[in-house]
PDB file of N, CA and C in Angstrom:
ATOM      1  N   UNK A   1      59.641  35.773  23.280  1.00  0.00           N
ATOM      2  CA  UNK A   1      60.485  34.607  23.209  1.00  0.00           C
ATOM      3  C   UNK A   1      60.225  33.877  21.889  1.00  0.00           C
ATOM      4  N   UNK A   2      61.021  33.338  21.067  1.00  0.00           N
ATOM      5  CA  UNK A   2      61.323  32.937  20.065  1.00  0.00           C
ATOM      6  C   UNK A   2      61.368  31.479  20.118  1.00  0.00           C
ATOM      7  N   UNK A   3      60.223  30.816  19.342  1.00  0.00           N
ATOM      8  CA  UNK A   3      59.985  29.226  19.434  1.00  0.00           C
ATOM      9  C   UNK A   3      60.933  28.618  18.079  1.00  0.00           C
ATOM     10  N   UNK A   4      61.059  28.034  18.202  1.00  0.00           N
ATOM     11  CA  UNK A   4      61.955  26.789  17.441  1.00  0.00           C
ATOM     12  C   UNK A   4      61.189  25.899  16.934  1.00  0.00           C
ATOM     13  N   UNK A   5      61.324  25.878  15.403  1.00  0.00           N
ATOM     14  CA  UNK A   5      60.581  25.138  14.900  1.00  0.00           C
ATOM     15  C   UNK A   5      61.538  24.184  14.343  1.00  0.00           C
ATOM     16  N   UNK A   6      61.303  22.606  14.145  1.00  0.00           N
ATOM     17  CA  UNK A   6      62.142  21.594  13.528  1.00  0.00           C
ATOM     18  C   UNK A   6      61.769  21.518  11.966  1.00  0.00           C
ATOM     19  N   UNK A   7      62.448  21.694  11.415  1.00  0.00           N
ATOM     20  CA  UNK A   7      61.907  21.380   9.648  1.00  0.00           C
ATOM     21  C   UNK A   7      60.879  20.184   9.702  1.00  0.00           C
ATOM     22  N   UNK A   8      60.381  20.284   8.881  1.00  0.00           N
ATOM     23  CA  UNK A   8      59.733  18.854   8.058  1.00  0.00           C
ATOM     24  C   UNK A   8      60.161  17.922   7.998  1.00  0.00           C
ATOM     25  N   UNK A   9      61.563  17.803   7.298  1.00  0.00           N
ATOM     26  CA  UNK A   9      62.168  16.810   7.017  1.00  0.00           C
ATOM     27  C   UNK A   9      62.991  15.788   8.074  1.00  0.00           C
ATOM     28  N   UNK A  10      63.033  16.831   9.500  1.00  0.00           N
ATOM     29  CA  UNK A  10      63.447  15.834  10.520  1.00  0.00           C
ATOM     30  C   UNK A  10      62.425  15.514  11.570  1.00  0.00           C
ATOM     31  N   UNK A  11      61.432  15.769  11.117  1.00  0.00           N
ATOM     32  CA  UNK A  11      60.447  15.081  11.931  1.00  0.00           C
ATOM     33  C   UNK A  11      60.006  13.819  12.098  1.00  0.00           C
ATOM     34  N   UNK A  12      59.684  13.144  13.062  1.00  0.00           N
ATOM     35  CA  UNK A  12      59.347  11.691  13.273  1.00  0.00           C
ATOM     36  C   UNK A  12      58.553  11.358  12.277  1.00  0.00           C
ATOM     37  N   UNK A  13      58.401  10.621  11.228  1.00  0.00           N
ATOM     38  CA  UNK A  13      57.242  10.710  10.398  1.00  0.00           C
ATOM     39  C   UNK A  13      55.945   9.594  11.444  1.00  0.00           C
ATOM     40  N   UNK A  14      55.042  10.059  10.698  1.00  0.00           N
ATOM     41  CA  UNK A  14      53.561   9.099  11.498  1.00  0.00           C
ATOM     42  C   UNK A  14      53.541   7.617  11.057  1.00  0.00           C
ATOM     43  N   UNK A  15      53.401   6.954  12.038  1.00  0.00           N
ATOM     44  CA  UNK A  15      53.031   5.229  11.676  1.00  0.00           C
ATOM     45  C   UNK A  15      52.425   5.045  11.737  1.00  0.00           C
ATOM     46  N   UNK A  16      50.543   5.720  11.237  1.00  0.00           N
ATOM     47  CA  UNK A  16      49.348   5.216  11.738  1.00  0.00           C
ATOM     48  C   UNK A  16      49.247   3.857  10.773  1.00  0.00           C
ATOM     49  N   UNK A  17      50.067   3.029  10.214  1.00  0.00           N
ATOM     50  CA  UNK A  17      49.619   2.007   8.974  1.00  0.00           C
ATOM     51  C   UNK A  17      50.409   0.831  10.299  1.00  0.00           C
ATOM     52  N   UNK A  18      51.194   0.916  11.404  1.00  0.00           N
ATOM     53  CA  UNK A  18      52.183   0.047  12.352  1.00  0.00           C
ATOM     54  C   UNK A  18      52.974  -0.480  11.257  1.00  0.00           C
ATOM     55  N   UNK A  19      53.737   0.252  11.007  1.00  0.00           N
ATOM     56  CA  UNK A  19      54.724  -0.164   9.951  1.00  0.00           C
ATOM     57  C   UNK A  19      55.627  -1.026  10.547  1.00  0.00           C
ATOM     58  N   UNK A  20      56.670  -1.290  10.263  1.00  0.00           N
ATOM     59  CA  UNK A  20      57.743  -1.734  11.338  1.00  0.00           C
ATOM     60  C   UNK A  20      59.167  -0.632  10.925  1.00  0.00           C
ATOM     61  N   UNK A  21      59.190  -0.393  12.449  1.00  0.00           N
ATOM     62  CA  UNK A  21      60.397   0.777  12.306  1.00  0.00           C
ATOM     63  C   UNK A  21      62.020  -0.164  13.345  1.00  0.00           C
ATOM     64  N   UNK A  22      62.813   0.630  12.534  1.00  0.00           N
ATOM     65  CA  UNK A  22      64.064  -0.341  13.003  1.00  0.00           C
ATOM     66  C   UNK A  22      65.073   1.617  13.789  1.00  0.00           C
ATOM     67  N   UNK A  23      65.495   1.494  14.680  1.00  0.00           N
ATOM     68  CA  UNK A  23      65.602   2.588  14.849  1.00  0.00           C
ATOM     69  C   UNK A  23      67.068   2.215  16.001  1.00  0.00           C
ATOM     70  N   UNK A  24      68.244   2.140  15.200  1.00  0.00           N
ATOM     71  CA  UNK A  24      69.969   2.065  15.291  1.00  0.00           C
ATOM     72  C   UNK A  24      70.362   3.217  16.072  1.00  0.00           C
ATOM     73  N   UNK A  25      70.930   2.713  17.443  1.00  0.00           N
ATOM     74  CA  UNK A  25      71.843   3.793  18.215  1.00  0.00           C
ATOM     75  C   UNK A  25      73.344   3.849  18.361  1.00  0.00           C
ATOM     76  N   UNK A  26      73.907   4.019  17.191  1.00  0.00           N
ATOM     77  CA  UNK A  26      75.397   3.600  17.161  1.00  0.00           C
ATOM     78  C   UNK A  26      75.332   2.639  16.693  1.00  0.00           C
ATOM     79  N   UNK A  27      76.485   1.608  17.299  1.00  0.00           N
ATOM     80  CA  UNK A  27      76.587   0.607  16.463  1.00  0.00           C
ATOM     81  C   UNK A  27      76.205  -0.629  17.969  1.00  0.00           C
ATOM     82  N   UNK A  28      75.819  -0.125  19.168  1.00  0.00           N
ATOM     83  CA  UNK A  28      75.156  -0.875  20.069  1.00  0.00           C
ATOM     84  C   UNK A  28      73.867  -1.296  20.655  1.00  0.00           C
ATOM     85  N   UNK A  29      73.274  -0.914  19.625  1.00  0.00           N
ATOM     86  CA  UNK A  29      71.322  -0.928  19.819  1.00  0.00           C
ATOM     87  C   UNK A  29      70.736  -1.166  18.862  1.00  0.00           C
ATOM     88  N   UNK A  30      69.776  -1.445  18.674  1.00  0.00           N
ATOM     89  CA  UNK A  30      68.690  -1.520  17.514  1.00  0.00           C
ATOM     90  C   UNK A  30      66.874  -1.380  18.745  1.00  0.00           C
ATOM     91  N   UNK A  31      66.642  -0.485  18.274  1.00  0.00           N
ATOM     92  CA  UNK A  31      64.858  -1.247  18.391  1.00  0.00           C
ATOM     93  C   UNK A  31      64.417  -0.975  16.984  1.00  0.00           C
ATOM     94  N   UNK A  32      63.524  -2.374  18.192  1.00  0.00           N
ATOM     95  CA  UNK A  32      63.085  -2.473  16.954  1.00  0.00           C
ATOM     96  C   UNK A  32      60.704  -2.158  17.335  1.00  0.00           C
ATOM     97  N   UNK A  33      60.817  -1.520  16.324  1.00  0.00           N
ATOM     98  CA  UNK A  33      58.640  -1.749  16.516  1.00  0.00           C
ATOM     99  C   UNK A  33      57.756  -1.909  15.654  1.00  0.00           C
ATOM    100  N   UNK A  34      57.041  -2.125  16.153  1.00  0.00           N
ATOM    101  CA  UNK A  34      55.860  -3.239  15.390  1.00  0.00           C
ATOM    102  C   UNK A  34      56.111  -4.414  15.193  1.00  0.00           C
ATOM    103  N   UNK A  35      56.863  -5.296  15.832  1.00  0.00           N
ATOM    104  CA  UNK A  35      57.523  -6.333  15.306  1.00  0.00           C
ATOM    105  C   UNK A  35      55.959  -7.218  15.711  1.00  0.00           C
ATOM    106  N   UNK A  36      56.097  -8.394  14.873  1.00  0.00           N
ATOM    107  CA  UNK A  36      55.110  -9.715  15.013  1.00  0.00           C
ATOM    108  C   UNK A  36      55.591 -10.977  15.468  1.00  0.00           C
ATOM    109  N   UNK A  37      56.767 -10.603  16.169  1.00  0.00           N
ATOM    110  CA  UNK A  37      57.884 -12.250  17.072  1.00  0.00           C
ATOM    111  C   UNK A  37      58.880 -12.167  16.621  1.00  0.00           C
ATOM    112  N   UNK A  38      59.719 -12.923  17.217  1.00  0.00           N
ATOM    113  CA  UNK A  38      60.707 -13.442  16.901  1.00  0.00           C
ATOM    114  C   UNK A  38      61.101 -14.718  15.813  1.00  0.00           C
ATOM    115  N   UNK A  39      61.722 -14.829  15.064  1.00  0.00           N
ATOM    116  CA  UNK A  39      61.863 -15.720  14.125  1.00  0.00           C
ATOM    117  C   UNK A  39      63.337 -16.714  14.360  1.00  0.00           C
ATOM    118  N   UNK A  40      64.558 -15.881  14.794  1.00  0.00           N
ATOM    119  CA  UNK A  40      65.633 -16.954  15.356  1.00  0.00           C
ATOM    120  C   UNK A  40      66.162 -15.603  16.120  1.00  0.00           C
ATOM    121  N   UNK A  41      66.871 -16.184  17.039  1.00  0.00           N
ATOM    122  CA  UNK A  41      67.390 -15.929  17.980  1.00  0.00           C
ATOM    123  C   UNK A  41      68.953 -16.347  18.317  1.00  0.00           C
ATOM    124  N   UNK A  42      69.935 -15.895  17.812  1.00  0.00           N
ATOM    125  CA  UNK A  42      72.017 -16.195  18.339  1.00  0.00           C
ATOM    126  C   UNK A  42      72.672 -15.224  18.139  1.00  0.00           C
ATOM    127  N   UNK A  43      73.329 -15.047  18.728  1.00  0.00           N
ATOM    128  CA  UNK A  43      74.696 -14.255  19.231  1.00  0.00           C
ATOM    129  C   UNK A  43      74.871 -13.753  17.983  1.00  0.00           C
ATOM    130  N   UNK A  44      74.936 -13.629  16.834  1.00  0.00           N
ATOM    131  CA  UNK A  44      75.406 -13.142  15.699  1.00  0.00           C
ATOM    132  C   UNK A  44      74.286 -12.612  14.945  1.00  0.00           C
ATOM    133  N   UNK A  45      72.834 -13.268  15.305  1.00  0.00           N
ATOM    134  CA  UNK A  45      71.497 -13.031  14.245  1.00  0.00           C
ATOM    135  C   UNK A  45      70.740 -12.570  15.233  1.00  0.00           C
ATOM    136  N   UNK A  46      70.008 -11.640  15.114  1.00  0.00           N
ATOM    137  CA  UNK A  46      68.385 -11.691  15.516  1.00  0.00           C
ATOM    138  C   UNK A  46      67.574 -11.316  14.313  1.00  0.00           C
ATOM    139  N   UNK A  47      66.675 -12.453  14.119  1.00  0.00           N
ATOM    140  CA  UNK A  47      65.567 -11.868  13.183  1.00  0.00           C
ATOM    141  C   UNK A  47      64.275 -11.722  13.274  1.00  0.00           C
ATOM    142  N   UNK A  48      63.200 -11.013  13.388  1.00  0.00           N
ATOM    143  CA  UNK A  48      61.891 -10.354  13.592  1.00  0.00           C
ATOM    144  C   UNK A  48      61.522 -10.437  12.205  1.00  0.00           C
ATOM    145  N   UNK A  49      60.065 -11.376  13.073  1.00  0.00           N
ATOM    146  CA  UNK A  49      59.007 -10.960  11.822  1.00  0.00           C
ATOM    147  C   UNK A  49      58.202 -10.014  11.979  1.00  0.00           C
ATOM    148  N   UNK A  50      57.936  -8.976  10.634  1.00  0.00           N
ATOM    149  CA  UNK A  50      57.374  -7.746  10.215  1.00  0.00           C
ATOM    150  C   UNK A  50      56.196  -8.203   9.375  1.00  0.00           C
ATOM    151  N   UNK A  51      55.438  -7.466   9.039  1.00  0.00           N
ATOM    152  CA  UNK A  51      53.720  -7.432   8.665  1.00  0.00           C
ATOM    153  C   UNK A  51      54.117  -7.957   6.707  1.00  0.00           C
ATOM    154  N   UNK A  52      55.468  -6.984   6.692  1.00  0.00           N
ATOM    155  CA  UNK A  52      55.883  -7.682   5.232  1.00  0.00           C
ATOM    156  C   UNK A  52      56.874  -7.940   5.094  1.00  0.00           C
ATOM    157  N   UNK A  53      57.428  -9.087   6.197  1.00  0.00           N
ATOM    158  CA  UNK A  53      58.790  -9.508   5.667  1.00  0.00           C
ATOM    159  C   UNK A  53      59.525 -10.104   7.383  1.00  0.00           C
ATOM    160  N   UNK A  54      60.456  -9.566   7.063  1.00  0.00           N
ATOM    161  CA  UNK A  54      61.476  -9.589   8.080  1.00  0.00           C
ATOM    162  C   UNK A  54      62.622  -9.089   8.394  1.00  0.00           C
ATOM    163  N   UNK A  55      63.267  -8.365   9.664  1.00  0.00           N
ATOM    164  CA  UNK A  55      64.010  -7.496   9.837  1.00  0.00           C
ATOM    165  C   UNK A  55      65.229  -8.240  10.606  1.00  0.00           C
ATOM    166  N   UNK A  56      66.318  -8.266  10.049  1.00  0.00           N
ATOM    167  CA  UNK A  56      67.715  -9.069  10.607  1.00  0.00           C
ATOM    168  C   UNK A  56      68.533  -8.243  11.252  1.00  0.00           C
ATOM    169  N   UNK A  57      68.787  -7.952  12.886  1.00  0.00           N
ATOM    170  CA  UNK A  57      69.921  -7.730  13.522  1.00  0.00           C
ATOM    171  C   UNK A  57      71.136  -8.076  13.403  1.00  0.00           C
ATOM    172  N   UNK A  58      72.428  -7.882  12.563  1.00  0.00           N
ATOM    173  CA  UNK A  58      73.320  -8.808  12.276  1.00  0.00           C
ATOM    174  C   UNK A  58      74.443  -8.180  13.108  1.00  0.00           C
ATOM    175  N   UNK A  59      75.064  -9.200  13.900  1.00  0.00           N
ATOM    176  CA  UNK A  59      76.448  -8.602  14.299  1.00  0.00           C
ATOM    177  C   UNK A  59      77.308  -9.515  15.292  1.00  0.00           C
ATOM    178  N   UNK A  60      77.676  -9.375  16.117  1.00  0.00           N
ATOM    179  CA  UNK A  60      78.637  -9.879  17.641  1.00  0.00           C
ATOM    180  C   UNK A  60      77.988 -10.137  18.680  1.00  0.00           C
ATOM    181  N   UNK A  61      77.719 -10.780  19.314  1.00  0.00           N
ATOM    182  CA  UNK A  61      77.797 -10.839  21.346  1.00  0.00           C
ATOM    183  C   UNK A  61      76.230 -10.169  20.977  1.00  0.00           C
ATOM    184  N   UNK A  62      75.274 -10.213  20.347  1.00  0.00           N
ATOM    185  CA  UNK A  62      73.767  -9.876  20.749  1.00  0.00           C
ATOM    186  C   UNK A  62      72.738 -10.499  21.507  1.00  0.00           C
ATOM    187  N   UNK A  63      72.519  -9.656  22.468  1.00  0.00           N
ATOM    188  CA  UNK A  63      70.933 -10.222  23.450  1.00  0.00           C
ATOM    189  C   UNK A  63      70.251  -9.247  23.520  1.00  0.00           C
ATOM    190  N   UNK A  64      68.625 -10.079  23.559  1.00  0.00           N
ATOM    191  CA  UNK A  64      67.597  -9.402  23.621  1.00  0.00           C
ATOM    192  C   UNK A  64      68.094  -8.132  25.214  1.00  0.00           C
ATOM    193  N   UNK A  65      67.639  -6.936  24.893  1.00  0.00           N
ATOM    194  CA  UNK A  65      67.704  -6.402  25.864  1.00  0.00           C
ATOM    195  C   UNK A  65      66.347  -6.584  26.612  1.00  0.00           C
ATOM    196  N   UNK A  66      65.387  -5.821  25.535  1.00  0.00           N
ATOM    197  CA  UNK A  66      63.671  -5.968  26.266  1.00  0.00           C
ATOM    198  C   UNK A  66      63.292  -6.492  25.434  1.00  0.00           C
ATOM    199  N   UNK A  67      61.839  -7.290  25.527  1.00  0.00           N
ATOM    200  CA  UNK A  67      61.038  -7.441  24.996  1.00  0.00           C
ATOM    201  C   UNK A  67      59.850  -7.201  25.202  1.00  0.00           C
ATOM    202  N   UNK A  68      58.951  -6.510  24.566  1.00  0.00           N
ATOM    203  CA  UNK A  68      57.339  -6.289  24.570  1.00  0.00           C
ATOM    204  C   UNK A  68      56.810  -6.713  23.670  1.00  0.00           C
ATOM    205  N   UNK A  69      55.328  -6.406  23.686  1.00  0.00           N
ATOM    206  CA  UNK A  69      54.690  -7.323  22.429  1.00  0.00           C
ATOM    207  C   UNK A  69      54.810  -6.606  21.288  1.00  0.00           C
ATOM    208  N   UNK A  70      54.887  -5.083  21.488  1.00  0.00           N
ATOM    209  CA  UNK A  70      54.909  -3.965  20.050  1.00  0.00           C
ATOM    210  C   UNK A  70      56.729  -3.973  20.065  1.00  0.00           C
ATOM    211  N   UNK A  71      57.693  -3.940  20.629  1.00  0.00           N
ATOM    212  CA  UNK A  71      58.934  -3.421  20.540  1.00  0.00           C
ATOM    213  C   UNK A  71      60.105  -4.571  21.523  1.00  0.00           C
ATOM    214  N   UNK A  72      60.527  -4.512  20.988  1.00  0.00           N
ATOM    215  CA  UNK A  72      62.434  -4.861  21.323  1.00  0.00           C
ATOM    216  C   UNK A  72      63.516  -4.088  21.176  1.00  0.00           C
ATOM    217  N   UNK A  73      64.599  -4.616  22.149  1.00  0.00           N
ATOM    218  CA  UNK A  73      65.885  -4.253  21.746  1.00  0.00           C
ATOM    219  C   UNK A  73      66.848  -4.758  21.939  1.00  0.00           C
ATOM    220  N   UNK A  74      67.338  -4.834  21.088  1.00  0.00           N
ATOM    221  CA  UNK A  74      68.905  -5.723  20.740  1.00  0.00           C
ATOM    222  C   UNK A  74      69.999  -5.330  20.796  1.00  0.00           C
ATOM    223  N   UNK A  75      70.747  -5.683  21.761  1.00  0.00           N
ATOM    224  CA  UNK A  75      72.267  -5.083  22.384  1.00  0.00           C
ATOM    225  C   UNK A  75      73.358  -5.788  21.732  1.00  0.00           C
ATOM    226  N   UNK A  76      74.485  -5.227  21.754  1.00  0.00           N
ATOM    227  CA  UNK A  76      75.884  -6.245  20.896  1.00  0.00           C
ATOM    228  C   UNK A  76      76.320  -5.294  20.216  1.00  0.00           C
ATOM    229  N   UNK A  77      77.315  -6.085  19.326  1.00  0.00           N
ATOM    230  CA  UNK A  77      78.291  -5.186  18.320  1.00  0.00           C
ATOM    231  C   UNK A  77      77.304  -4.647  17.216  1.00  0.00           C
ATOM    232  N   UNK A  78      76.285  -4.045  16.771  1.00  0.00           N
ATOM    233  CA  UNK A  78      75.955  -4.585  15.604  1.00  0.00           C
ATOM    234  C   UNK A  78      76.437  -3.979  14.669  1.00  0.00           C
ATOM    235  N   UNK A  79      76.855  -4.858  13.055  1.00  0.00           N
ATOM    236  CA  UNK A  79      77.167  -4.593  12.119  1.00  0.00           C
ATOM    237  C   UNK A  79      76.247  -4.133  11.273  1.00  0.00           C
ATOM    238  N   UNK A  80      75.188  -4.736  11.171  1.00  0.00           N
ATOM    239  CA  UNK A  80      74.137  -4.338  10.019  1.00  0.00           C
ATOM    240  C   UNK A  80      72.493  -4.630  10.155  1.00  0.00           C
ATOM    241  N   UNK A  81      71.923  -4.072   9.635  1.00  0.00           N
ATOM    242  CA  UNK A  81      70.491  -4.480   9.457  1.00  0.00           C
ATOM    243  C   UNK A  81      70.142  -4.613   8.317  1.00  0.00           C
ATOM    244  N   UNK A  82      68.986  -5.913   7.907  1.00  0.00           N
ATOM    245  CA  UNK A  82      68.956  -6.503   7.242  1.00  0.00           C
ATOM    246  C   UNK A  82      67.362  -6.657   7.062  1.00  0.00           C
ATOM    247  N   UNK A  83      66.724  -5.806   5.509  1.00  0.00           N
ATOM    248  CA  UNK A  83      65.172  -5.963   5.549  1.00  0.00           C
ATOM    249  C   UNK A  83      65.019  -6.809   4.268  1.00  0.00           C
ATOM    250  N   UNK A  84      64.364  -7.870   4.541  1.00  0.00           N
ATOM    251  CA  UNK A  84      64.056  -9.073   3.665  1.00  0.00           C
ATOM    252  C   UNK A  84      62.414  -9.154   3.405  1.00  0.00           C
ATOM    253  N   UNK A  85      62.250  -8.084   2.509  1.00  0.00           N
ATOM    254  CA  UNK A  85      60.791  -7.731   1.370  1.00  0.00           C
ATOM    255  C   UNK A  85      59.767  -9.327   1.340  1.00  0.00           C
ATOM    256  N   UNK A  86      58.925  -9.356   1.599  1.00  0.00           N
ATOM    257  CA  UNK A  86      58.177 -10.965   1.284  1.00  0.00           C
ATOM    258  C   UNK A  86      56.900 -10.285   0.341  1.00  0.00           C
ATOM    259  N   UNK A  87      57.169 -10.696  -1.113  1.00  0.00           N
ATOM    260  CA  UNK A  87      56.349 -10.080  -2.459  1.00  0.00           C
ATOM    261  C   UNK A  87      54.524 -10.658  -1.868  1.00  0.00           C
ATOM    262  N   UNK A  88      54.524 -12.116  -1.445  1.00  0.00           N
ATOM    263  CA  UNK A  88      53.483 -12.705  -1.326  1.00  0.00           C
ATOM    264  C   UNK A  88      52.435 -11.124  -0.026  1.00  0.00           C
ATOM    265  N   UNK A  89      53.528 -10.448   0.849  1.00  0.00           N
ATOM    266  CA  UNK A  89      52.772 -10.077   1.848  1.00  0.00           C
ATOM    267  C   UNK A  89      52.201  -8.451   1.524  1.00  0.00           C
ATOM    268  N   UNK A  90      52.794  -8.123   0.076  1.00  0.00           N
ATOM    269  CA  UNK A  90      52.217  -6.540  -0.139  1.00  0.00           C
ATOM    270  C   UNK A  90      53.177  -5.725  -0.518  1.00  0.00           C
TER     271      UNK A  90
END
């Protein structure tokens, strides 16, 4: 029997550093992980603070789906995501 190997290049890469990963299912999901809280919270914004910065949910009709302390997810129309670099954090 003949195993299946996935390339390299589509492999999950490793987060041993807890990076923050933003990870889009269509245009109706976002998780999000590693996050460090919440920063604002409306129907059009969600934004999460990250270790360097901050990560913006932007779109329509969004609510928290879950929340945990490592991960979220954010339901709605979404239009875009939005990573805002903070120079002071690395």
């Amino acid at each position: 029997m003949k195993r299946s190997r996935t390339p390299k290049q589509l492999s999950w890469a490793e987060n041993t550093a807890r990076e923050t990963r933003v990870t889009a299912v269509g245009g109706a999901r976002a998780l999000v992980e590693n996050h460090l809280g919440l920063l604002d919270y409306a129907p059009e914004r969600v934004r999460v603070r990250c270790r360097r910065g901050a990560v913006s949910v932007c779109g329509q009709g969004l609510t928290l789906r879950e929340v945990r302390r490592d991960a979220l997810i954010v339901a709605g129309r979404i239009e875009r995501l939005e990573i805002e670099h903070d120079p002071a954090a690395g």
